[in-house]
C-alpha atoms as a PDB file:
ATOM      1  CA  UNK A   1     -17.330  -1.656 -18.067  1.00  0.00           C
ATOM      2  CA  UNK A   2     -17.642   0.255 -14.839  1.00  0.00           C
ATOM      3  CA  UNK A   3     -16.223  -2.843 -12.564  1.00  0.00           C
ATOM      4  CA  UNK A   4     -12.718  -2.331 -14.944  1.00  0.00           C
ATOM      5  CA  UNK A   5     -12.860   1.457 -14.375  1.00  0.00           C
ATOM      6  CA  UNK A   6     -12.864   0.721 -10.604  1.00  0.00           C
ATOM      7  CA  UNK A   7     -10.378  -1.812 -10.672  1.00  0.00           C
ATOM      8  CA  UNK A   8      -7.962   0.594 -12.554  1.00  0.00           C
ATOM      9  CA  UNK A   9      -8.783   3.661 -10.496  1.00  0.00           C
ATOM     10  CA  UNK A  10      -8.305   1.555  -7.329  1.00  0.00           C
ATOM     11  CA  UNK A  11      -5.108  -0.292  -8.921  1.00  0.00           C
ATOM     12  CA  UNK A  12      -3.557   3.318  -9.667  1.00  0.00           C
ATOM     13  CA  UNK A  13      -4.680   4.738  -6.217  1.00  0.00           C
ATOM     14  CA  UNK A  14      -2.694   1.402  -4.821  1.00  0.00           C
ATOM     15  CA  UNK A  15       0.430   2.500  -6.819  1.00  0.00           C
ATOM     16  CA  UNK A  16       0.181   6.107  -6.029  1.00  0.00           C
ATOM     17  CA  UNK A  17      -0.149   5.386  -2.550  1.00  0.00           C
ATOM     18  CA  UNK A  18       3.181   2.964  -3.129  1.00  0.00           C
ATOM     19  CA  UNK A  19       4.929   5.955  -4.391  1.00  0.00           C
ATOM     20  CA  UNK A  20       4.191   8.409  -1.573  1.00  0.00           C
ATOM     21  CA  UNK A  21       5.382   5.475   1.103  1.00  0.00           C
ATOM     22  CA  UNK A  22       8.590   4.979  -0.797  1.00  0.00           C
ATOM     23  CA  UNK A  23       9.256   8.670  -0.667  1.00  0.00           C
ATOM     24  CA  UNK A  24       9.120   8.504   2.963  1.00  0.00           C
ATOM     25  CA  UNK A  25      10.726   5.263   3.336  1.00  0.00           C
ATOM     26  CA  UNK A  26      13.574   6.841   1.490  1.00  0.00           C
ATOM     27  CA  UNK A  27      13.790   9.231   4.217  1.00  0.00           C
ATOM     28  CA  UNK A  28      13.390   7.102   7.469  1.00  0.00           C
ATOM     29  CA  UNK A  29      14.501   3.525   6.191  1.00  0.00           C
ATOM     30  CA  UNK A  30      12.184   1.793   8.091  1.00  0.00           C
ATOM     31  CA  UNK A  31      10.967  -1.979   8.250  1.00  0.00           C
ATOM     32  CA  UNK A  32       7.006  -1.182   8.491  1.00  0.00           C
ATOM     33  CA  UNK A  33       7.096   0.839   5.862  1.00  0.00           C
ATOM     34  CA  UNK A  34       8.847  -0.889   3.204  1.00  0.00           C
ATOM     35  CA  UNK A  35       6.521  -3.775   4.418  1.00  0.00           C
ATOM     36  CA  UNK A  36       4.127  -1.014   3.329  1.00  0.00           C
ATOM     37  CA  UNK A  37       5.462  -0.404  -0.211  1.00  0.00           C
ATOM     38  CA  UNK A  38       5.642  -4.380  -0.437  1.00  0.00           C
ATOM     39  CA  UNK A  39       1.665  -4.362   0.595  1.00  0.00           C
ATOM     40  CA  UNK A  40       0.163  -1.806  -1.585  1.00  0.00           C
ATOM     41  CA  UNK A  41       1.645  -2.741  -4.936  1.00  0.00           C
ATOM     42  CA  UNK A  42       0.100  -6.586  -4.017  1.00  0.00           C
ATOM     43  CA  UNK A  43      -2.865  -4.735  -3.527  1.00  0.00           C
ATOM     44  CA  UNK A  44      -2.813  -3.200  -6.728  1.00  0.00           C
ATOM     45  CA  UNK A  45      -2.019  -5.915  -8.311  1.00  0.00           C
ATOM     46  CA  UNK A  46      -5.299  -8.327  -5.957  1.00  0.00           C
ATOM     47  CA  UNK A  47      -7.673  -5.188  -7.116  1.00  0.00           C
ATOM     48  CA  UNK A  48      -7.917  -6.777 -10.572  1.00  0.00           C
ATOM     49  CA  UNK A  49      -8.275 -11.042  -8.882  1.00  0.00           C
ATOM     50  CA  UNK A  50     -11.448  -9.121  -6.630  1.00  0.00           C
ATOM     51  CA  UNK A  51     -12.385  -6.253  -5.224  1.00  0.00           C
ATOM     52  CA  UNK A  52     -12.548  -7.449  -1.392  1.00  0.00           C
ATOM     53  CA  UNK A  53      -9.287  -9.220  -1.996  1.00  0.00           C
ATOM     54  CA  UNK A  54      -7.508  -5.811  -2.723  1.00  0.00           C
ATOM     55  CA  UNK A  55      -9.717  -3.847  -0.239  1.00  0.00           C
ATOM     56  CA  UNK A  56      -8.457  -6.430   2.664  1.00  0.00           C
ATOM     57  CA  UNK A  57      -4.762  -5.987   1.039  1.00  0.00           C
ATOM     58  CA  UNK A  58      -5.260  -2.578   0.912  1.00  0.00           C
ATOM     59  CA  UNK A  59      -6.311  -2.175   4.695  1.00  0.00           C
ATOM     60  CA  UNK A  60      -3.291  -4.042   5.652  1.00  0.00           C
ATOM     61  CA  UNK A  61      -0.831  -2.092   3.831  1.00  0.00           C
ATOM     62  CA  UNK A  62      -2.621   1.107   5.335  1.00  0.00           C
ATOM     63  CA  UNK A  63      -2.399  -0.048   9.095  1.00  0.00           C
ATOM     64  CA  UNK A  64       1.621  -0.924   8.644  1.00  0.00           C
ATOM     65  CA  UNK A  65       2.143   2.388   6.822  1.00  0.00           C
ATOM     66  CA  UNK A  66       0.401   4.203  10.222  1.00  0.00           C
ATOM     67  CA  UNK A  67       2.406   1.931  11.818  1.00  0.00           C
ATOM     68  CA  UNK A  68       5.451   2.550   9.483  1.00  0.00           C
ATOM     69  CA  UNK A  69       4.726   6.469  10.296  1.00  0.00           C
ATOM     70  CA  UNK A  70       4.326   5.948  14.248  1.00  0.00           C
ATOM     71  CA  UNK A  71       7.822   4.205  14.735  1.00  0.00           C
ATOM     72  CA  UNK A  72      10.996   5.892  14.567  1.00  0.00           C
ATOM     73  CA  UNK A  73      13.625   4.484  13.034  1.00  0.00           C
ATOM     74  CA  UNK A  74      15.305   0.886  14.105  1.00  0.00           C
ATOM     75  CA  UNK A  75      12.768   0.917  16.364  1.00  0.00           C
ATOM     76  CA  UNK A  76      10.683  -3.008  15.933  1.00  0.00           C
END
């Protein structure tokens, strides 16, 4: 019972984090972070085939939404 409440609470973090980096992809339409976006809603989605298999897809989509965030636009 508690591994399923982690795996949602983790699963709807993943998709609330999604949300917030579409918001700002929206506003600087940039490659990293819709690589992002792509990232954390496979994460949610790996949360519920193992927990270190979302946690390691999580920490990816985190360090190319910094990334995402760092860049300017149409910059690679």
């Amino acid at each position: 019972m508690s591994d399923t409440i982690v795996k949602i609470f983790l699963s709807l973090l993943s998709l609330g984090a999604a949300v917030w980096t579409y918001t700002r992809w929206r506003k600087k339409k940039n490659l990293w972070l819709m690589l992002a976006l792509v990232t954390l809603v496979l994460a949610a989605a790996a949360f519920w085939l193992g927990l270190v298999n979302g946690a390691f897809m999580a920490v990816v989509a985190l360090a190319l939404l910094f990334l995402g965030l760092w860049t300017r636009r149409g910059a690679a």
